[in-house]
PDB file of N, CA and C in Angstrom:
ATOM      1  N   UNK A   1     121.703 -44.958  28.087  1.00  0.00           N
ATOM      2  CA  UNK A   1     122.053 -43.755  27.362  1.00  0.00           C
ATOM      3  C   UNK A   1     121.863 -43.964  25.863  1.00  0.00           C
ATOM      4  N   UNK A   2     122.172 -45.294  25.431  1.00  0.00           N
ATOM      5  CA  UNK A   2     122.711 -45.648  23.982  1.00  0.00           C
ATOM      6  C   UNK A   2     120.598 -45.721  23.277  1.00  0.00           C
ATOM      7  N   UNK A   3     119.742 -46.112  24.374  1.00  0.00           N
ATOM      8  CA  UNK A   3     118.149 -46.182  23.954  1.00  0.00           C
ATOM      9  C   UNK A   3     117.786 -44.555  24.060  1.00  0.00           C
ATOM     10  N   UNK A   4     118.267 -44.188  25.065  1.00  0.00           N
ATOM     11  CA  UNK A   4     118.146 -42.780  25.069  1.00  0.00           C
ATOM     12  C   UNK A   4     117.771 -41.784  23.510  1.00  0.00           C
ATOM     13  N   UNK A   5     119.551 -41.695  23.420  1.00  0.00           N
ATOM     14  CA  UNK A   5     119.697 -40.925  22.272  1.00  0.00           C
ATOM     15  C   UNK A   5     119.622 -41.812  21.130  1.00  0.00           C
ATOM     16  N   UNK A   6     119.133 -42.725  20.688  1.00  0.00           N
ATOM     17  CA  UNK A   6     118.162 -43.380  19.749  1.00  0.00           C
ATOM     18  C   UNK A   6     116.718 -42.887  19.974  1.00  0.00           C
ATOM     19  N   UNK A   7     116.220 -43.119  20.623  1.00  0.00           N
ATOM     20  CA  UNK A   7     114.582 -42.431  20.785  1.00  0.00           C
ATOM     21  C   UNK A   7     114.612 -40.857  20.418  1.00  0.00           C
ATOM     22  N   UNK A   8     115.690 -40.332  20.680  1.00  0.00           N
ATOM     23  CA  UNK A   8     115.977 -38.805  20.047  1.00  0.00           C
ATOM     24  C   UNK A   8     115.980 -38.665  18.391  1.00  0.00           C
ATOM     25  N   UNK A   9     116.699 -39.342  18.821  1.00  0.00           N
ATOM     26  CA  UNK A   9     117.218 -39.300  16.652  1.00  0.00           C
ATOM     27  C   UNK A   9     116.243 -39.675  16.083  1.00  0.00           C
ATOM     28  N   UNK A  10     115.413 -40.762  16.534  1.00  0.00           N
ATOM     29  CA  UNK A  10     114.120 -41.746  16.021  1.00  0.00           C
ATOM     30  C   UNK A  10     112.987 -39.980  15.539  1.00  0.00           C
ATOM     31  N   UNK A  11     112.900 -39.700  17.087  1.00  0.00           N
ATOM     32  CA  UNK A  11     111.946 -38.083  16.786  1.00  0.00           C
ATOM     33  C   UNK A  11     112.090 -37.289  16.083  1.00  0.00           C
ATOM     34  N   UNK A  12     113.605 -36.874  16.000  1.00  0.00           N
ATOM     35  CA  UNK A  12     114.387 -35.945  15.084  1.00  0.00           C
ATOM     36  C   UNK A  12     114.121 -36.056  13.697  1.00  0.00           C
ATOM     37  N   UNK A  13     114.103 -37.372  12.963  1.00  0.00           N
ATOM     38  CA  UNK A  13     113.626 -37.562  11.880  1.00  0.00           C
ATOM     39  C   UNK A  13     111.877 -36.340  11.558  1.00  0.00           C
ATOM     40  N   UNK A  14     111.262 -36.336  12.419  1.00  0.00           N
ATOM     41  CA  UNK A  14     110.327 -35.775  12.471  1.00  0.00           C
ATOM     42  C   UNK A  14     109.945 -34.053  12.252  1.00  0.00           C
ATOM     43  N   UNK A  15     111.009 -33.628  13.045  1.00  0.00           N
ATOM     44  CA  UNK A  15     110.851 -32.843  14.180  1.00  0.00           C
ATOM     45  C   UNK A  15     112.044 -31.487  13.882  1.00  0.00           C
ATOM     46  N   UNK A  16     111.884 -30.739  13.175  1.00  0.00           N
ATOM     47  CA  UNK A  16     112.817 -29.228  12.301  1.00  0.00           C
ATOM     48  C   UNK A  16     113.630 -28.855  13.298  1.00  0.00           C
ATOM     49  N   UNK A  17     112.635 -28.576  14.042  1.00  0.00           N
ATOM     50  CA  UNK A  17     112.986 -27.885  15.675  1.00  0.00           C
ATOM     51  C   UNK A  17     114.431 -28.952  16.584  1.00  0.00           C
ATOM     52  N   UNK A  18     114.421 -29.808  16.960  1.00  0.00           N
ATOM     53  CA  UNK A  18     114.673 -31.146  17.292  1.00  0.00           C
ATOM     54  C   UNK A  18     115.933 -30.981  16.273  1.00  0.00           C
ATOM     55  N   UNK A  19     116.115 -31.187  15.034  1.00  0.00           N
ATOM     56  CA  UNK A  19     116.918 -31.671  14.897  1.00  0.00           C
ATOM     57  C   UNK A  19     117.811 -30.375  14.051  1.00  0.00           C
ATOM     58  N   UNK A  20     117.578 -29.075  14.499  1.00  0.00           N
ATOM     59  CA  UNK A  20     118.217 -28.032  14.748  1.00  0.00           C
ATOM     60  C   UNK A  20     119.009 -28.187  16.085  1.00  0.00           C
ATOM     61  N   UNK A  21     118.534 -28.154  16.912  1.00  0.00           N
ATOM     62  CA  UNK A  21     119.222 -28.549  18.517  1.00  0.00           C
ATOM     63  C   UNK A  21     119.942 -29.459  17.979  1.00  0.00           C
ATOM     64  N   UNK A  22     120.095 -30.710  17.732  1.00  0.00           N
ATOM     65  CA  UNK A  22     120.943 -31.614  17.460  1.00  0.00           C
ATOM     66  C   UNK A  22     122.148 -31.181  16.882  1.00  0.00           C
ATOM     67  N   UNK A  23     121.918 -30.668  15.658  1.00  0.00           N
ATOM     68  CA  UNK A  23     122.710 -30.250  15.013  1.00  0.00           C
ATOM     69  C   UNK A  23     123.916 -28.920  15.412  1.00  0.00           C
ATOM     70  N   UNK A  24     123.216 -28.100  15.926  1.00  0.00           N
ATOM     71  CA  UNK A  24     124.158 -26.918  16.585  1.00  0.00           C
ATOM     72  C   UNK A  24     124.575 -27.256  17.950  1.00  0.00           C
ATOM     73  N   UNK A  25     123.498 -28.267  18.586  1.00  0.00           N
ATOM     74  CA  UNK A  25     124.684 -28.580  20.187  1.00  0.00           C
ATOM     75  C   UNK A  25     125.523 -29.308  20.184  1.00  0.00           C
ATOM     76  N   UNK A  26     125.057 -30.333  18.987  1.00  0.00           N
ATOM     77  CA  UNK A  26     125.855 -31.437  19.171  1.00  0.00           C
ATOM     78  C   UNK A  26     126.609 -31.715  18.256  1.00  0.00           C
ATOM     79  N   UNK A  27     126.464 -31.572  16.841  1.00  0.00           N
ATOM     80  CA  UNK A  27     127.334 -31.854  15.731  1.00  0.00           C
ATOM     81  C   UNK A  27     128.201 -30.548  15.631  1.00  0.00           C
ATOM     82  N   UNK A  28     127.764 -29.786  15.594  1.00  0.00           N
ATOM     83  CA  UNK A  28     128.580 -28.512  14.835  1.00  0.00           C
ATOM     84  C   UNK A  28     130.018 -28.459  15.827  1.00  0.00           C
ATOM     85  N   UNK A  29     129.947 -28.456  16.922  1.00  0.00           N
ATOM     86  CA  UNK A  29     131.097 -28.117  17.453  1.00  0.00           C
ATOM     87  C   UNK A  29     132.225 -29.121  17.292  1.00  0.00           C
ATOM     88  N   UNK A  30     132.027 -30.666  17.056  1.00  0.00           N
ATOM     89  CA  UNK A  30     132.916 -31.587  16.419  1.00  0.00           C
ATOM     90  C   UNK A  30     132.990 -31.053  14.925  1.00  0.00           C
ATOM     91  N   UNK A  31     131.942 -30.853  14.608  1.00  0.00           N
ATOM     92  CA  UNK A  31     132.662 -30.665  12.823  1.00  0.00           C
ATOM     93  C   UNK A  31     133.152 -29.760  12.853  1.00  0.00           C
ATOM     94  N   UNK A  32     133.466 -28.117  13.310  1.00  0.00           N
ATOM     95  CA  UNK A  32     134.272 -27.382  12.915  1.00  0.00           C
ATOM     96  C   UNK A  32     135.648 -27.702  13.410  1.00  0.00           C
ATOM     97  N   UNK A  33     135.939 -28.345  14.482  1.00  0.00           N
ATOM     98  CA  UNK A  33     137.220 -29.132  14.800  1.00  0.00           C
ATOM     99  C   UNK A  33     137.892 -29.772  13.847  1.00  0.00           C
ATOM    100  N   UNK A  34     136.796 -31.136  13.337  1.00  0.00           N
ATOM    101  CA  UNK A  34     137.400 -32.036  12.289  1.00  0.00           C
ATOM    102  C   UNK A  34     137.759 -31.151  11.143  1.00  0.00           C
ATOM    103  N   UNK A  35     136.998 -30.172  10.577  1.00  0.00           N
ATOM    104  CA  UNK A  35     136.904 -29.631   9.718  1.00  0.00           C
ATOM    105  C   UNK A  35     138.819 -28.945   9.712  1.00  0.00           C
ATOM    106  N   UNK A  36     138.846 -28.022  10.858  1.00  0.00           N
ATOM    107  CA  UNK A  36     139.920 -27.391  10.815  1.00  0.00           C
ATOM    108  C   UNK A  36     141.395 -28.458  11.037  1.00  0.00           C
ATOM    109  N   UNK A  37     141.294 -29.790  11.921  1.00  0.00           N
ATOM    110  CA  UNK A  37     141.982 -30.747  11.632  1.00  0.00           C
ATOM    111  C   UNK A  37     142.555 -30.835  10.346  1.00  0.00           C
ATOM    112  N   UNK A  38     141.062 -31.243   9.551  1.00  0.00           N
ATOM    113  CA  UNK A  38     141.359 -32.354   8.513  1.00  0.00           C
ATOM    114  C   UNK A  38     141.720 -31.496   7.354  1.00  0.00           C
ATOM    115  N   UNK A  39     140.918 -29.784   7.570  1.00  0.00           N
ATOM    116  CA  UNK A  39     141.410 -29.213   6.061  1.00  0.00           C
ATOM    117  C   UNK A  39     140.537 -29.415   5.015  1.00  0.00           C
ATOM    118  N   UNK A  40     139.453 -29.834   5.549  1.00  0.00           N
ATOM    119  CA  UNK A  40     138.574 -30.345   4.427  1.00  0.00           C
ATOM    120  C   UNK A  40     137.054 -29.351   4.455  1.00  0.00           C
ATOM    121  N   UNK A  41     136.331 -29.542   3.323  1.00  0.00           N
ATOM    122  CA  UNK A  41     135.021 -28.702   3.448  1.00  0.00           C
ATOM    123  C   UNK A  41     133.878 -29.435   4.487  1.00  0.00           C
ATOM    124  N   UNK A  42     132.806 -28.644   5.290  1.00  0.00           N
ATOM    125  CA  UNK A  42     131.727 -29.209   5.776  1.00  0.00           C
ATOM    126  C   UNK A  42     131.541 -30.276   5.275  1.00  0.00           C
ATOM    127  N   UNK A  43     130.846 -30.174   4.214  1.00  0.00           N
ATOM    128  CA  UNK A  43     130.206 -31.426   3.719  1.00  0.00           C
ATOM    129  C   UNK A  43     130.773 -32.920   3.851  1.00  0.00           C
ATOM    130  N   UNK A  44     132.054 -32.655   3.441  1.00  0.00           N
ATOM    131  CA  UNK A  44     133.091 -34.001   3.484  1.00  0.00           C
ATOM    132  C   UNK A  44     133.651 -34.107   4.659  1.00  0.00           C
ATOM    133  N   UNK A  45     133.194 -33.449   5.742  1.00  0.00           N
ATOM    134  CA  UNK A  45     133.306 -33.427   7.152  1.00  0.00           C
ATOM    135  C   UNK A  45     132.470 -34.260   7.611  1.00  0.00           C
ATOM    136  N   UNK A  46     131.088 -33.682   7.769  1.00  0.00           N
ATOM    137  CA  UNK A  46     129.420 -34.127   7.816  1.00  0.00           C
ATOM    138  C   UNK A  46     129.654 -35.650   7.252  1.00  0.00           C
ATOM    139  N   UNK A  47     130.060 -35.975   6.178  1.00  0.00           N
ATOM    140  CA  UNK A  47     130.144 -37.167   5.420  1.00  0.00           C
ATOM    141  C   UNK A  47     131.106 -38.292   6.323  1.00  0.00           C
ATOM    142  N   UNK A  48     132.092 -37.711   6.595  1.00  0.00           N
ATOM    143  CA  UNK A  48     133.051 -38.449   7.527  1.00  0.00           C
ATOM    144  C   UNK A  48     132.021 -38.713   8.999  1.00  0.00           C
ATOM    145  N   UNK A  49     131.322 -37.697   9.601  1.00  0.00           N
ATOM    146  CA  UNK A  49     130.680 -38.063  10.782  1.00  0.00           C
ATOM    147  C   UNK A  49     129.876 -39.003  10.412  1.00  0.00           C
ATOM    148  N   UNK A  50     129.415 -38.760   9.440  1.00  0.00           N
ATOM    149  CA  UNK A  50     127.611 -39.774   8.595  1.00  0.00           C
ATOM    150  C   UNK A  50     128.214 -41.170   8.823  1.00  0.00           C
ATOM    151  N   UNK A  51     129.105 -41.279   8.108  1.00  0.00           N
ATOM    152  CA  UNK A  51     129.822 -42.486   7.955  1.00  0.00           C
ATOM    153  C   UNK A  51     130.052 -43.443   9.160  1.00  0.00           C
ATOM    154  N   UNK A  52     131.291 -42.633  10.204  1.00  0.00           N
ATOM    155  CA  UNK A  52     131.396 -43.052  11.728  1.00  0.00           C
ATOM    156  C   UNK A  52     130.340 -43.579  12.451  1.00  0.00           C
ATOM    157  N   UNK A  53     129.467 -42.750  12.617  1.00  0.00           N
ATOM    158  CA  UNK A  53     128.212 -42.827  13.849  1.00  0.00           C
ATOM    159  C   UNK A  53     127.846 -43.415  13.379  1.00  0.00           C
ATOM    160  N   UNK A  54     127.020 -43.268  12.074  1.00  0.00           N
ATOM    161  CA  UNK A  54     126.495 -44.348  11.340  1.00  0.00           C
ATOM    162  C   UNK A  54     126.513 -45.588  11.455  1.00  0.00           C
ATOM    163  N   UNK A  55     127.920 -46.341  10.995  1.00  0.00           N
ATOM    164  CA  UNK A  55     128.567 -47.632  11.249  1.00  0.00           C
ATOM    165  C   UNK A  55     128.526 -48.119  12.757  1.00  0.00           C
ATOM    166  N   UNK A  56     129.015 -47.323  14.058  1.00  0.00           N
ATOM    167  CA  UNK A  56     128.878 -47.375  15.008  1.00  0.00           C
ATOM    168  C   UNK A  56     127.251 -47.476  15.684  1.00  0.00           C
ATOM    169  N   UNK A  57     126.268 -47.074  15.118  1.00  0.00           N
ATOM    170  CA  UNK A  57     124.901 -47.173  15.778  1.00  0.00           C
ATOM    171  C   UNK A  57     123.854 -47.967  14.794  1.00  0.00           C
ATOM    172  N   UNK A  58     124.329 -48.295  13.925  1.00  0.00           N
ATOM    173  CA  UNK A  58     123.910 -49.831  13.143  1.00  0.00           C
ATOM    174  C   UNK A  58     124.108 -50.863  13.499  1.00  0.00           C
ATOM    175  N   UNK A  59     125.815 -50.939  14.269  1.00  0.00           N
ATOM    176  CA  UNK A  59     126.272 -52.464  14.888  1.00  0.00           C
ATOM    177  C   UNK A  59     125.478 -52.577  16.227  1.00  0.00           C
ATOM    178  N   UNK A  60     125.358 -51.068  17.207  1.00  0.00           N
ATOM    179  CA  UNK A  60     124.503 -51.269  18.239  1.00  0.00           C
ATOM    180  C   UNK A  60     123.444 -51.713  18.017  1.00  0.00           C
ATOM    181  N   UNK A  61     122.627 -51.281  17.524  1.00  0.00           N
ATOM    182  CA  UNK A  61     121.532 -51.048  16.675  1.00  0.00           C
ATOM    183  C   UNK A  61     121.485 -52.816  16.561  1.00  0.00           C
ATOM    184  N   UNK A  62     121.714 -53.501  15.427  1.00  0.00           N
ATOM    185  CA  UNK A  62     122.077 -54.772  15.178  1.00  0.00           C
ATOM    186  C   UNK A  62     122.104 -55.644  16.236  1.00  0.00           C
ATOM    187  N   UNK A  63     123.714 -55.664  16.547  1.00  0.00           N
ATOM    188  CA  UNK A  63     123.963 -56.338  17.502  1.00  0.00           C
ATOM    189  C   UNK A  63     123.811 -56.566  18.977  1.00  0.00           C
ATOM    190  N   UNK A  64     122.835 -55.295  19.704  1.00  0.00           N
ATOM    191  CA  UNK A  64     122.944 -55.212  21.202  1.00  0.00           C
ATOM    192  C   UNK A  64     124.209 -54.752  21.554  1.00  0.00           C
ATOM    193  N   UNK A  65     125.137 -54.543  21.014  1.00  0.00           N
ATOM    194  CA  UNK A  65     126.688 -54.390  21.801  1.00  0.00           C
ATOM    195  C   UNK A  65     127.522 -53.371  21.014  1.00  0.00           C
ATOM    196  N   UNK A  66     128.530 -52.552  21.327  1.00  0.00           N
ATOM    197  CA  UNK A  66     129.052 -52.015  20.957  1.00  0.00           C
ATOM    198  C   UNK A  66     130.205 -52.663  19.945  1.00  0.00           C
ATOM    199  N   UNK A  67     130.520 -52.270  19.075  1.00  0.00           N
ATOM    200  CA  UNK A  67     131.532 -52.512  17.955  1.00  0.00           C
ATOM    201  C   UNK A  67     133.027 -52.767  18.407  1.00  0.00           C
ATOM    202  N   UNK A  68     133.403 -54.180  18.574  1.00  0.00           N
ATOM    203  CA  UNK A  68     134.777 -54.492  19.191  1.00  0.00           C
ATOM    204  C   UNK A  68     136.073 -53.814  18.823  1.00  0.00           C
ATOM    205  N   UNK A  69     136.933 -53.139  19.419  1.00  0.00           N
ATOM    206  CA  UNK A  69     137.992 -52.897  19.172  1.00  0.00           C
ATOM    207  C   UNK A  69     138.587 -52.885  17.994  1.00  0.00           C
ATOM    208  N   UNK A  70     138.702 -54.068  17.308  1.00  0.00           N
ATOM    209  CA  UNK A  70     139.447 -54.699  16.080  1.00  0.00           C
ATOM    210  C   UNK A  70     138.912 -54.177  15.072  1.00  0.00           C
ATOM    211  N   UNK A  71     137.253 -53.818  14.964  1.00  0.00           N
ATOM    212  CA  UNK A  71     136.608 -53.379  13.898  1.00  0.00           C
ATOM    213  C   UNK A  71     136.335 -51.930  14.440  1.00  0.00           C
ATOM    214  N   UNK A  72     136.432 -51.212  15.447  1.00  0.00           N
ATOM    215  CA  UNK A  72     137.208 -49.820  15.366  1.00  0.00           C
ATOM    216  C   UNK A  72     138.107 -49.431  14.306  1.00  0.00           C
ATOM    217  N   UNK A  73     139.285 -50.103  14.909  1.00  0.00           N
ATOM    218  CA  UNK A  73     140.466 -49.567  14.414  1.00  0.00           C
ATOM    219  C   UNK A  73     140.352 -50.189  12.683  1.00  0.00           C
ATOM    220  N   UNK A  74     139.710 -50.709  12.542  1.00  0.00           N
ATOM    221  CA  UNK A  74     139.401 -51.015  10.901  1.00  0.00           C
ATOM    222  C   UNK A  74     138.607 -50.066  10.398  1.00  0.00           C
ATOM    223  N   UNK A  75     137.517 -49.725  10.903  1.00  0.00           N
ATOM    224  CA  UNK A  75     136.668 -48.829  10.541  1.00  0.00           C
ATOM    225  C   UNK A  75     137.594 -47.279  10.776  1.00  0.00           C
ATOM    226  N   UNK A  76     138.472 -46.917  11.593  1.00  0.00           N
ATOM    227  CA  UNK A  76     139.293 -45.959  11.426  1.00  0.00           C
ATOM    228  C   UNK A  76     140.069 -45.818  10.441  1.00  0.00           C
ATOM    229  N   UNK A  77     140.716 -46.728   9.824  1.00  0.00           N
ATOM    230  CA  UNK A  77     141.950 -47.102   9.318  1.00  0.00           C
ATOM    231  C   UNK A  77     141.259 -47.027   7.812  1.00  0.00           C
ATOM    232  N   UNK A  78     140.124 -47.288   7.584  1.00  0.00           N
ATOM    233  CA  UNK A  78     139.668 -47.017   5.770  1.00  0.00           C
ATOM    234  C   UNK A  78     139.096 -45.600   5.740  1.00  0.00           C
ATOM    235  N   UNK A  79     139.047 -44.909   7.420  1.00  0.00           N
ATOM    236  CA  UNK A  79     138.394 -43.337   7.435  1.00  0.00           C
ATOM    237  C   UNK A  79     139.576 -42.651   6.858  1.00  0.00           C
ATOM    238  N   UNK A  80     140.492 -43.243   7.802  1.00  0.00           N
ATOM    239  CA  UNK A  80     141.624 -41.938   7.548  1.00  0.00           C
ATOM    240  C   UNK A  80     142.309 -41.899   6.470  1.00  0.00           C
ATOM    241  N   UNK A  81     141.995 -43.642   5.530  1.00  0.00           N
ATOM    242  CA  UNK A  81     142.908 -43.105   4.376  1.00  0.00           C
ATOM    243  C   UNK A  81     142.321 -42.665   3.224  1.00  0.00           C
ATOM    244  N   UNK A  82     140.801 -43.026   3.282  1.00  0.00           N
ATOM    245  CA  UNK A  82     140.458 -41.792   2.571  1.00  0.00           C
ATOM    246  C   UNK A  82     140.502 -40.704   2.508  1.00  0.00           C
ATOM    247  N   UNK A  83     140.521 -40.079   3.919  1.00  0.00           N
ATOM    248  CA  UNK A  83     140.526 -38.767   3.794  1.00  0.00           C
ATOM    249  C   UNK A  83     142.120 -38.172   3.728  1.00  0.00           C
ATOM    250  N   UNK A  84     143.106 -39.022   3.911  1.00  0.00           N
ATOM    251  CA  UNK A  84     144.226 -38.508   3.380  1.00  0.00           C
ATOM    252  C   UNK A  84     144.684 -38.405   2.283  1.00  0.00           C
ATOM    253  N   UNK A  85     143.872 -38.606   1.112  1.00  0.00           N
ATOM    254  CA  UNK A  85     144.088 -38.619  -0.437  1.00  0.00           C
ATOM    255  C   UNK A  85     144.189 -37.095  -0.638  1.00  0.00           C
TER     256      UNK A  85
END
């Protein structure tokens, strides 16, 4: 799944069409959630996802393996207190 939707995103870079679909099937409906959660604007929404996935599909990406537990909850723990300022 995880080569999958890498070979997507890889295209998407490309591809207007592509990464319209992406964006309205797949992002938008988490960001207006977080958004209404967190109280915060799109952008610094978008920025919070950029950030997450990001970090999370670099270590895959990197490492072959998913990002252990410990550096979850670390990588959570500097999300949320930024965004609680």
């Amino acid at each position: 799944m995880g080569t999958a939707f890498a070979g997507v995103f890889v295209d998407a870079v490309n591809d207007a069409s592509l990464r319209e679909i992406l964006s309205t099937r797949l992002q938008d409906p988490y960001l207006l959630v977080l958004q209404e959660a967190l109280g915060e604007p799109g952008h610094r929404v978008l920025l919070l996802i950029d950030t997450v996935v990001g970090a999370l599909l670099h270590r895959m990406g990197m490492t072959g393996a998913p990002m252990v537990d410990a550096d979850v909850a670390a990588l959570t723990e500097m999300v949320v207190a930024h965004f609680a300022d």
